[in-house]
N, C-alpha and C. Protein backbone atom coordinates (compact mmCIF):
# COMPACT_ATOMS: atom_id res chain seq x y z
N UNK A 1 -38.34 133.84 -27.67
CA UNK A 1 -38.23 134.55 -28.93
C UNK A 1 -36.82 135.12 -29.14
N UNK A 2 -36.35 135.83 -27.91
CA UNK A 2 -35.04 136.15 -28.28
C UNK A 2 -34.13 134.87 -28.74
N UNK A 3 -34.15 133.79 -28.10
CA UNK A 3 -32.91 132.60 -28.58
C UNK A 3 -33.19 132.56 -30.36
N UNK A 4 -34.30 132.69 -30.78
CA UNK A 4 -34.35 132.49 -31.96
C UNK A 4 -33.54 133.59 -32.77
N UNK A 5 -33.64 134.89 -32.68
CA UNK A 5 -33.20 135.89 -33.23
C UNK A 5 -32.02 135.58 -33.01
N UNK A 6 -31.26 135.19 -31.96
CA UNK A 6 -30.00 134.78 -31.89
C UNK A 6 -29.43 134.12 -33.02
N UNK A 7 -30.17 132.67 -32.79
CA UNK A 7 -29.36 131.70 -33.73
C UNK A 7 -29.51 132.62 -35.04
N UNK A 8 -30.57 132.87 -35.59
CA UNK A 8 -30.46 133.76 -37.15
C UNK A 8 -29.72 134.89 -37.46
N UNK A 9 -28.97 135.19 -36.46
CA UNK A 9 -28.39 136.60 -36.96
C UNK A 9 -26.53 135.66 -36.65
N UNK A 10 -26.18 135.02 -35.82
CA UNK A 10 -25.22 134.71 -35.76
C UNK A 10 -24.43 134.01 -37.30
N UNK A 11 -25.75 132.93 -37.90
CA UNK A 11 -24.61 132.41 -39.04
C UNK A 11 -24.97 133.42 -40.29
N UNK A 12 -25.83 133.96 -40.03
CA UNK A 12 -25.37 135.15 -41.39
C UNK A 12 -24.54 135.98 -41.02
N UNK A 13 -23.76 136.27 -40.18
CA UNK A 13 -22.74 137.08 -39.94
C UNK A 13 -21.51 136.21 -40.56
N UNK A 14 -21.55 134.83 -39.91
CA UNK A 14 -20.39 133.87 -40.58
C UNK A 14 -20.65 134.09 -42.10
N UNK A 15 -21.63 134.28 -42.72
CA UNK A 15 -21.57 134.46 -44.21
C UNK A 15 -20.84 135.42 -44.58
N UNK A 16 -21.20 136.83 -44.21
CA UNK A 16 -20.67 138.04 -44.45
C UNK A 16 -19.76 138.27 -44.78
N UNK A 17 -18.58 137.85 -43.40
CA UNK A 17 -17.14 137.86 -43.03
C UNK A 17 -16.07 136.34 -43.67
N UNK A 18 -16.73 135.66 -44.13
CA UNK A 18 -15.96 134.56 -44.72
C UNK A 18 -15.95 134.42 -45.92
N UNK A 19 -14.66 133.80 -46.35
CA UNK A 19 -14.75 133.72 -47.91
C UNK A 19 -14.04 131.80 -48.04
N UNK A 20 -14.55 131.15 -48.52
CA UNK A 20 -14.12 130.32 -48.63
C UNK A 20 -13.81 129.10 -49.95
N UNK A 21 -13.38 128.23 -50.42
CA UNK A 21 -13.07 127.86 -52.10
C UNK A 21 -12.37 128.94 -52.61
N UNK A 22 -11.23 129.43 -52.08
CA UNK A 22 -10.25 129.73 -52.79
C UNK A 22 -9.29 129.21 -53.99
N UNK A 23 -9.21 129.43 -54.95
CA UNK A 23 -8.61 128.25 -56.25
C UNK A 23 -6.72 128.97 -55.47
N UNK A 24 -5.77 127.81 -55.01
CA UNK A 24 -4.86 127.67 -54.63
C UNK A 24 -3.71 127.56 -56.15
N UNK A 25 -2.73 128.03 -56.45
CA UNK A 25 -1.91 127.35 -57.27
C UNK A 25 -0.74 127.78 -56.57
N UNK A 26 0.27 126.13 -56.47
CA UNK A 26 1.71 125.73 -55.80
C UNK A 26 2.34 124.63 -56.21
N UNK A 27 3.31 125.23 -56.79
CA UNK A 27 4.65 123.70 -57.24
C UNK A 27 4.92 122.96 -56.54
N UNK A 28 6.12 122.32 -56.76
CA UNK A 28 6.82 121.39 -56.39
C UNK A 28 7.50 121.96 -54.54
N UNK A 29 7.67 121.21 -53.99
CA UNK A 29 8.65 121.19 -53.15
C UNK A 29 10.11 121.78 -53.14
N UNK A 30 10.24 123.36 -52.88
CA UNK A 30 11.11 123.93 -53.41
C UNK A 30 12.97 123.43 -52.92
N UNK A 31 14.07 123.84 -53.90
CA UNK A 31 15.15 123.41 -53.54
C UNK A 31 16.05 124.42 -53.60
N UNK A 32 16.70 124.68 -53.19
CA UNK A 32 17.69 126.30 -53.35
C UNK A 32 19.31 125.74 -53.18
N UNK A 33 19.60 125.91 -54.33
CA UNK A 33 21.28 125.89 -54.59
C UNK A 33 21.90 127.19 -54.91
N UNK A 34 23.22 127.06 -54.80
CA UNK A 34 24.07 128.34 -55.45
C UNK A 34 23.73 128.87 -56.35
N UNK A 35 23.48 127.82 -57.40
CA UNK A 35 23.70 128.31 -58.44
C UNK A 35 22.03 128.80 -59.23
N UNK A 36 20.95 128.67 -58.60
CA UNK A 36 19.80 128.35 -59.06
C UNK A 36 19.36 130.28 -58.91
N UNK A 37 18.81 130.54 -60.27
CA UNK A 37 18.60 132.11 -60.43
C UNK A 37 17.29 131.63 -60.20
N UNK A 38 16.16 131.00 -60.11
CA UNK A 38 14.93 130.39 -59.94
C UNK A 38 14.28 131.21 -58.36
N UNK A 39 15.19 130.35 -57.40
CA UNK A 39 14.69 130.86 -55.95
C UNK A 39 15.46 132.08 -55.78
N UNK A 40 15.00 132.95 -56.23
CA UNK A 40 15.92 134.52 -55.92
C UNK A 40 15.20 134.89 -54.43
N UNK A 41 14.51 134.37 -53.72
CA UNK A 41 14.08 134.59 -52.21
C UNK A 41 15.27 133.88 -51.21
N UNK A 42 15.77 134.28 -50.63
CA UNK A 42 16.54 133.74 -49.77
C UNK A 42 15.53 132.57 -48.65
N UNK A 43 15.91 131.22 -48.29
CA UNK A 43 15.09 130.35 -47.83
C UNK A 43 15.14 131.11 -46.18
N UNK A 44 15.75 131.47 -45.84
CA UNK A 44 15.36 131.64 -44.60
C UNK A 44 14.07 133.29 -44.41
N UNK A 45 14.02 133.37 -45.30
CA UNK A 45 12.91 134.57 -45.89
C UNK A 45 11.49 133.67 -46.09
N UNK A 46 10.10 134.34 -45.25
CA UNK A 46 9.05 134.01 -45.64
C UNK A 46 8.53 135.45 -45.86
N UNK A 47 7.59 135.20 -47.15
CA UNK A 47 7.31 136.64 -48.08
C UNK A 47 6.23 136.77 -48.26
N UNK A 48 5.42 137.74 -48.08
CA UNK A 48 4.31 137.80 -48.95
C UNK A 48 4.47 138.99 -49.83
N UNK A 49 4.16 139.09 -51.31
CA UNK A 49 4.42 139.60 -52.60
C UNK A 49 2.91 139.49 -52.94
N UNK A 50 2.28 141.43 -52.92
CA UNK A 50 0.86 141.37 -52.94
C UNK A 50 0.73 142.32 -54.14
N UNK A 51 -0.47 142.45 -54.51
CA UNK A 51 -0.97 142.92 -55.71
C UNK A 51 -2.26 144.09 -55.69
N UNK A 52 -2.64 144.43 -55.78
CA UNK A 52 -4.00 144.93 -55.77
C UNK A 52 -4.31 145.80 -57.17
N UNK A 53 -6.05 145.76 -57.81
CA UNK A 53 -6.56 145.98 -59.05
C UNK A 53 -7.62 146.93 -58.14
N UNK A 54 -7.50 148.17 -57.90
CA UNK A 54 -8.81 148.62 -57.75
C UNK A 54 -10.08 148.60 -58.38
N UNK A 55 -9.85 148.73 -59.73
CA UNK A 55 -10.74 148.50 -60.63
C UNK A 55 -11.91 147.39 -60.30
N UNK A 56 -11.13 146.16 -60.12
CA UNK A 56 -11.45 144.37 -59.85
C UNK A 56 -11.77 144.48 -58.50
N UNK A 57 -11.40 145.14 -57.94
CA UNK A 57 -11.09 144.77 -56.47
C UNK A 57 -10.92 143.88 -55.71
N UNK A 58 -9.49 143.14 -56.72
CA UNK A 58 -8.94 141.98 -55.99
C UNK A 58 -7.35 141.91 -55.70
N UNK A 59 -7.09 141.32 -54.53
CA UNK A 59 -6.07 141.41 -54.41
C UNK A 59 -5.20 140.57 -54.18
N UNK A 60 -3.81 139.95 -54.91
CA UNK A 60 -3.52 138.93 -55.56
C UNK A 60 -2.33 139.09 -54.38
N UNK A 61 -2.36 137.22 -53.87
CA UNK A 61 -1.15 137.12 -53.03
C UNK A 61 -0.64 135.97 -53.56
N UNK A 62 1.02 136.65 -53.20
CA UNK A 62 2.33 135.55 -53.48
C UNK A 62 2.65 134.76 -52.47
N UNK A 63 2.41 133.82 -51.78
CA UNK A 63 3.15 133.96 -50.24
C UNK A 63 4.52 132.64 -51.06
N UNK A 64 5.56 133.55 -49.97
CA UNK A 64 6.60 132.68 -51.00
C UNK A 64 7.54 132.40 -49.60
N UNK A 65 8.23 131.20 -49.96
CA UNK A 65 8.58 129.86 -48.88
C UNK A 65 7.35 129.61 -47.84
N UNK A 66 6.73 129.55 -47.97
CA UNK A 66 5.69 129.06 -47.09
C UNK A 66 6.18 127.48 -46.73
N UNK A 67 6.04 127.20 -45.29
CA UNK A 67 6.02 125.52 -45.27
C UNK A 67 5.00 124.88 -44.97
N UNK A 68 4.98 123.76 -45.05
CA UNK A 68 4.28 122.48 -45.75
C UNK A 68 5.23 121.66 -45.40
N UNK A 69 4.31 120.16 -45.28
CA UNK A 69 4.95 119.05 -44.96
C UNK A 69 5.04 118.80 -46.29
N UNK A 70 6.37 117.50 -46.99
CA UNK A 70 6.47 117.41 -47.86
C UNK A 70 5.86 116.48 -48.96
N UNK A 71 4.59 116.31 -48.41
CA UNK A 71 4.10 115.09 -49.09
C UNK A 71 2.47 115.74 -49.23
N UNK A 72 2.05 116.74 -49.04
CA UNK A 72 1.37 117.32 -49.45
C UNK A 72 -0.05 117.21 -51.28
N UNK A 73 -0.88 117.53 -50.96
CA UNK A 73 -1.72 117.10 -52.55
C UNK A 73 -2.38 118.24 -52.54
N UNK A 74 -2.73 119.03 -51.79
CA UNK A 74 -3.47 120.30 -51.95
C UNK A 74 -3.15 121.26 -50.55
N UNK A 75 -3.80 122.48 -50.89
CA UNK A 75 -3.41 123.55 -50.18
C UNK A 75 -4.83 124.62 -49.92
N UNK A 76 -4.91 124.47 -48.82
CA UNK A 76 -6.38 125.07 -48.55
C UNK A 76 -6.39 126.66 -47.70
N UNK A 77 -6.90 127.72 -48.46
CA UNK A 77 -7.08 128.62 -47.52
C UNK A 77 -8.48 129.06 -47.38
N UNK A 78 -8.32 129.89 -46.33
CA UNK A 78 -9.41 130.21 -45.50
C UNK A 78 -9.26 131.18 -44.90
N UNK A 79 -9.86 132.48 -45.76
CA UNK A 79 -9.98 134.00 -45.15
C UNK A 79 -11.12 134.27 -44.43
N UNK A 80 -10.84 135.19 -43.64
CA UNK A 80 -12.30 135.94 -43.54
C UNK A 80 -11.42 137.65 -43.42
N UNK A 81 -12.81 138.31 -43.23
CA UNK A 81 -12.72 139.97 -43.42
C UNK A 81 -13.67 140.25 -42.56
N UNK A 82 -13.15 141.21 -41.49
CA UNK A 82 -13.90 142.08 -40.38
C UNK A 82 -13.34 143.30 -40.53
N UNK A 83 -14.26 144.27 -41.01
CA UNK A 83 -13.78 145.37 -41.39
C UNK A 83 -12.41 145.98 -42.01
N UNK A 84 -11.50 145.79 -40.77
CA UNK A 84 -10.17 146.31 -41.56
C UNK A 84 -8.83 145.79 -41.38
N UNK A 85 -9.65 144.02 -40.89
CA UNK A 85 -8.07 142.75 -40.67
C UNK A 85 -8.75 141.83 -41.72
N UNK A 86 -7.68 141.52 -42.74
CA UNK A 86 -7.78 140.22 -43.23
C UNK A 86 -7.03 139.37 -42.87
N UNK A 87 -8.17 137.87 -42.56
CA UNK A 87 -6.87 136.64 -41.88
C UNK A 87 -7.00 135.91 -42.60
N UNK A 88 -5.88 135.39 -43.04
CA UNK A 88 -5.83 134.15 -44.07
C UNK A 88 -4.98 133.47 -43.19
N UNK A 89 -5.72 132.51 -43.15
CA UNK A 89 -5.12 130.83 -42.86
C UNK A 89 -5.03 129.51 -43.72
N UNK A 90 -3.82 129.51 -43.52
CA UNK A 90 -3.28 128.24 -44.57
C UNK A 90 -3.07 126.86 -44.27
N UNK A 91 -4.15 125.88 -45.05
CA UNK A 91 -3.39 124.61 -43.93
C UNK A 91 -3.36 123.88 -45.26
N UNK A 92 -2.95 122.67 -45.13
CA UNK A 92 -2.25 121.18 -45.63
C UNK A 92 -3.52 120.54 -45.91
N UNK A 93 -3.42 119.47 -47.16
CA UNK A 93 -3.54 118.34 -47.22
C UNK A 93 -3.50 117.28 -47.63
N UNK A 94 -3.50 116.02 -47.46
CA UNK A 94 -2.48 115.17 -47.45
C UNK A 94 -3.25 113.76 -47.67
N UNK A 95 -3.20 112.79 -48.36
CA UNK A 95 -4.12 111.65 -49.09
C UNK A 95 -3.54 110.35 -47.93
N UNK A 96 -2.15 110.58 -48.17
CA UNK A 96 -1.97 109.20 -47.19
C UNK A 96 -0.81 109.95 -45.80
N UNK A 97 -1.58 111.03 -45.44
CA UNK A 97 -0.87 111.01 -44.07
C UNK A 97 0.53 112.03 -44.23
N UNK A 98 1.13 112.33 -43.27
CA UNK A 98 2.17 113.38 -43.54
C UNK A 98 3.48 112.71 -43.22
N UNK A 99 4.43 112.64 -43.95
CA UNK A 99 5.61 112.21 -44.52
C UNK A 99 6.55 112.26 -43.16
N UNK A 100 7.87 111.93 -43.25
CA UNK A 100 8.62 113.00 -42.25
C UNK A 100 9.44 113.63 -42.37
N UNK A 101 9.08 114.87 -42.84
CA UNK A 101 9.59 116.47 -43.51
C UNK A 101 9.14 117.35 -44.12
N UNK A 102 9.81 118.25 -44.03
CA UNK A 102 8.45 119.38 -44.37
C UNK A 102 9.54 120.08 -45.59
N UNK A 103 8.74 120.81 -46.14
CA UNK A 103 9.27 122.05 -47.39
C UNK A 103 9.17 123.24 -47.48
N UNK A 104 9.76 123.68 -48.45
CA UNK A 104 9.17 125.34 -48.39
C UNK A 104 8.56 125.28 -49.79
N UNK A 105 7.19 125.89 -49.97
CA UNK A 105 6.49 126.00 -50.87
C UNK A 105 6.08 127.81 -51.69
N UNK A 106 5.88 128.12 -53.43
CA UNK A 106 5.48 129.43 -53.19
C UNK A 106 3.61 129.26 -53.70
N UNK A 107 2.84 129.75 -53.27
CA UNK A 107 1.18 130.03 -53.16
C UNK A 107 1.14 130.96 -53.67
N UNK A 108 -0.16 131.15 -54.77
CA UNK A 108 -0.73 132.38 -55.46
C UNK A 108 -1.94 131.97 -55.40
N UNK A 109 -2.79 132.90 -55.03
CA UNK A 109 -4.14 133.22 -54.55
C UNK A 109 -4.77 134.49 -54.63
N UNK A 110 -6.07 134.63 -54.77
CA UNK A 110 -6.47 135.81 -55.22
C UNK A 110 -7.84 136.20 -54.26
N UNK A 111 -8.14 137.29 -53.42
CA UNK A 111 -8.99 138.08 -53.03
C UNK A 111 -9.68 138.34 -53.36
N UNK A 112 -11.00 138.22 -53.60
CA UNK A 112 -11.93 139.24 -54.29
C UNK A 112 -12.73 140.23 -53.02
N UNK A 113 -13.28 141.02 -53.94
CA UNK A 113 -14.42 141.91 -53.31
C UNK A 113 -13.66 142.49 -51.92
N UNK A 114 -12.20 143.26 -52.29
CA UNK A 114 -11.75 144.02 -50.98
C UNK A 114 -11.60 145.63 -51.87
N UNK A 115 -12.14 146.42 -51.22
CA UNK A 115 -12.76 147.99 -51.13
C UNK A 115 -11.19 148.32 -51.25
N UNK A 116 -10.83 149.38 -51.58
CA UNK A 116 -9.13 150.03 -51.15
C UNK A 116 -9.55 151.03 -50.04
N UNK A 117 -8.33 150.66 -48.91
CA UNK A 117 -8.80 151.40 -47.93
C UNK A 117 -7.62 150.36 -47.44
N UNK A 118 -7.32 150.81 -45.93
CA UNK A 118 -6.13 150.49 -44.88
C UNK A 118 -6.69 149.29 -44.32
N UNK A 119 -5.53 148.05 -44.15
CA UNK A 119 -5.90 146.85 -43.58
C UNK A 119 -4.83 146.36 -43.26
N UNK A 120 -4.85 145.50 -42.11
CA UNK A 120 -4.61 144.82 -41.26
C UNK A 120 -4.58 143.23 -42.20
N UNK A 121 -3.57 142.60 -42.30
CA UNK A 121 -3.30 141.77 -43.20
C UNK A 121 -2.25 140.77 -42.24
N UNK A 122 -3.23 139.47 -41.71
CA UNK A 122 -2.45 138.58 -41.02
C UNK A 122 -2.75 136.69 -41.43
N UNK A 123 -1.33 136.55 -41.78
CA UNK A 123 -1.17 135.12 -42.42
C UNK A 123 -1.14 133.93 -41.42
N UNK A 124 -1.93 132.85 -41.03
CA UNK A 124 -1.94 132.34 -40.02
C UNK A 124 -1.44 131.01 -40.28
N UNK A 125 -0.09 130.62 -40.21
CA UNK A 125 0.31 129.51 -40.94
C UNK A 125 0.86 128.03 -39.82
N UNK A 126 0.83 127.11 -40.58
CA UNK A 126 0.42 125.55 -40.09
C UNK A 126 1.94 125.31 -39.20
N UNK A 127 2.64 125.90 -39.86
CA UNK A 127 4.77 125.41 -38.90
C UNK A 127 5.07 125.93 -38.39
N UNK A 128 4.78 127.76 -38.20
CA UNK A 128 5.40 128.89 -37.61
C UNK A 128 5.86 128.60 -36.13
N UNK A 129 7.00 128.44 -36.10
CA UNK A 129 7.57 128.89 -34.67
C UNK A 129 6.84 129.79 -33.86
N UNK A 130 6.73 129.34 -32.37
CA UNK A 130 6.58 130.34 -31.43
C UNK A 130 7.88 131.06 -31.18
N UNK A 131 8.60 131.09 -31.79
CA UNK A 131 10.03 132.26 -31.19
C UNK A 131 10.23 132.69 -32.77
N UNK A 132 9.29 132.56 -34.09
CA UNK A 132 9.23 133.48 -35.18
C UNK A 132 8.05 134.42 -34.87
N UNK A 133 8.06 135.53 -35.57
CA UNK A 133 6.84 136.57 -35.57
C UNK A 133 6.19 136.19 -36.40
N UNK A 134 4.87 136.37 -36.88
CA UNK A 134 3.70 135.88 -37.36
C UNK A 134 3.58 137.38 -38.51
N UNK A 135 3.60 136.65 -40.11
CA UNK A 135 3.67 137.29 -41.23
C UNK A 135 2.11 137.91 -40.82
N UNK A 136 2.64 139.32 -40.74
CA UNK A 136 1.22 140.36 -40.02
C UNK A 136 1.85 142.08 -40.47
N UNK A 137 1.28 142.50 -41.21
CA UNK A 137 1.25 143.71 -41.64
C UNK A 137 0.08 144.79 -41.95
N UNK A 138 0.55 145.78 -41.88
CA UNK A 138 -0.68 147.16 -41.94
C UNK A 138 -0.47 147.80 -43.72
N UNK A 139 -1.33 147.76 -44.40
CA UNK A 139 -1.00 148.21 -45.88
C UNK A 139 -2.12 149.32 -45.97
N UNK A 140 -1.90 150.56 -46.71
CA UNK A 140 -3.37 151.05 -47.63
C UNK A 140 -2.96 150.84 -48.81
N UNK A 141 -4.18 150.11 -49.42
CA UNK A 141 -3.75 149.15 -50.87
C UNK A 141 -4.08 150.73 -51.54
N UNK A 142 -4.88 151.91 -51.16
CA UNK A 142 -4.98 152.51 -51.81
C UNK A 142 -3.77 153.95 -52.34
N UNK A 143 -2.50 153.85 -51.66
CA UNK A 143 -1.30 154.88 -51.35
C UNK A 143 -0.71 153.46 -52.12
N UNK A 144 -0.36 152.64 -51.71
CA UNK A 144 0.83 151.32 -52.20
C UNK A 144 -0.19 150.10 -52.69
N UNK A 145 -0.48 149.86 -53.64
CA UNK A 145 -1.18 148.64 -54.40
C UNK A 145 -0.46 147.51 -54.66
N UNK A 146 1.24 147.96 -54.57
CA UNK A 146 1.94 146.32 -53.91
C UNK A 146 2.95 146.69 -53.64
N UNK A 147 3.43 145.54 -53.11
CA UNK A 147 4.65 145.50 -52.47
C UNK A 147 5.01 143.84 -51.78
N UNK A 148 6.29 143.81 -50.94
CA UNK A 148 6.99 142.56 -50.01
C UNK A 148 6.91 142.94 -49.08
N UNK A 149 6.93 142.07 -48.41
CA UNK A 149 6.79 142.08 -46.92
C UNK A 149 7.60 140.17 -46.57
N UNK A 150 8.38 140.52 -45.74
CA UNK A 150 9.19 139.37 -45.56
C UNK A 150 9.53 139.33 -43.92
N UNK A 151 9.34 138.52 -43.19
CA UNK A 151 9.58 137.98 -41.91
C UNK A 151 11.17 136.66 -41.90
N UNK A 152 11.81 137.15 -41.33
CA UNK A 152 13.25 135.85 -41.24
C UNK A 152 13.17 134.85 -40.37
N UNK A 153 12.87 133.61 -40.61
CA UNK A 153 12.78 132.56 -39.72
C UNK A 153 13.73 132.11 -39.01
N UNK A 154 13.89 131.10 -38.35
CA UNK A 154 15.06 130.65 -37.32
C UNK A 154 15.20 129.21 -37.20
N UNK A 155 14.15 128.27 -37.71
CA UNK A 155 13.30 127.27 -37.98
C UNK A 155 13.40 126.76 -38.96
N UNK A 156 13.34 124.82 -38.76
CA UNK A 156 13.44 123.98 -39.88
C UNK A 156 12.09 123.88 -40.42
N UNK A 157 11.57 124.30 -41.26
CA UNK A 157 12.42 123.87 -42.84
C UNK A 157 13.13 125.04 -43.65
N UNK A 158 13.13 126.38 -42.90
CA UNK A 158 13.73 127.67 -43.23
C UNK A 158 14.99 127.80 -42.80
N UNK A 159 15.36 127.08 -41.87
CA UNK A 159 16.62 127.24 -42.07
C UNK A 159 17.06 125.49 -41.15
N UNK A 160 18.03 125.35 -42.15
CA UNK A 160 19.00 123.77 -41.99
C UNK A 160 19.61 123.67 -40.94
């Protein structure tokens, strides 16, 4: 009897804590020249540019240079929420296979159903260097409802 109670309480917990079908929107394969007032993020800058509506209680993310391989067709995330860390993980995907090169991309995505209150906010992304730090921050959406947060890479496709 106990194995049973097991299995039933385990995937409704996966319900709880996951959110998944996120509607993704991301351009082109970004390019940064001198002269271009467009990419005002410096490329060796990965950003996240957040939002929050208490009202809605959603909370709207920018993540900007994000990489991606460059041949890319969609962009899939995948949060979950345990009390007071949100992890979003970002991955790729790709119709005929991955190219050879990657890009920097900017992502807007939206949160729902987060309470205002202090969180733990960590981006779990597909290129990140092990000798970059991992876009991971502490916010109370309810004192600061937005702001940047930017990590400097060291790494191709962030830096040439």
């Amino acid at each position: 009897m106990k194995k049973n109670i097991f299995f039933l309480i385990i995937p409704a917990l996966a319900l709880m804590v996951s959110c998944n079908d996120i509607k993704v929107k991301f351009g082109e394969c970004k390019t940064f020249t001198r002269s271009s007032s467009a990419d005002t993020t410096d490329p060796e800058y990965d950003c996240i540019r957040y939002s929050y509506d208490a009202a809605t209680e959603v909370l709207k993310i920018t993540h900007i240079n994000t990489a991606f391989n460059c041949c890319i067709t969609d962009v899939k995330i995948d949060i979950s929420k345990d009390d007071s860390i949100i992890s979003i993980s970002e991955s790729e995907k790709m119709a005929n296979g991955p190219c050879d090169c990657s890009c920097l991309y900017d992502l807007d995505y939206s949160i729902e159903s987060v309470k205002k209150g202090t969180y733990t906010i960590k981006v779990i992304e597909p290129y990140l260097s092990g000798n970059d730090e991992a876009l991971e921050f502490e916010v109370d959406l309810g004192k600061l409802p937005e702001g940047t947060i930017c990590k400097k890479r060291s790494m191709y496709p962030w830096v040439l």
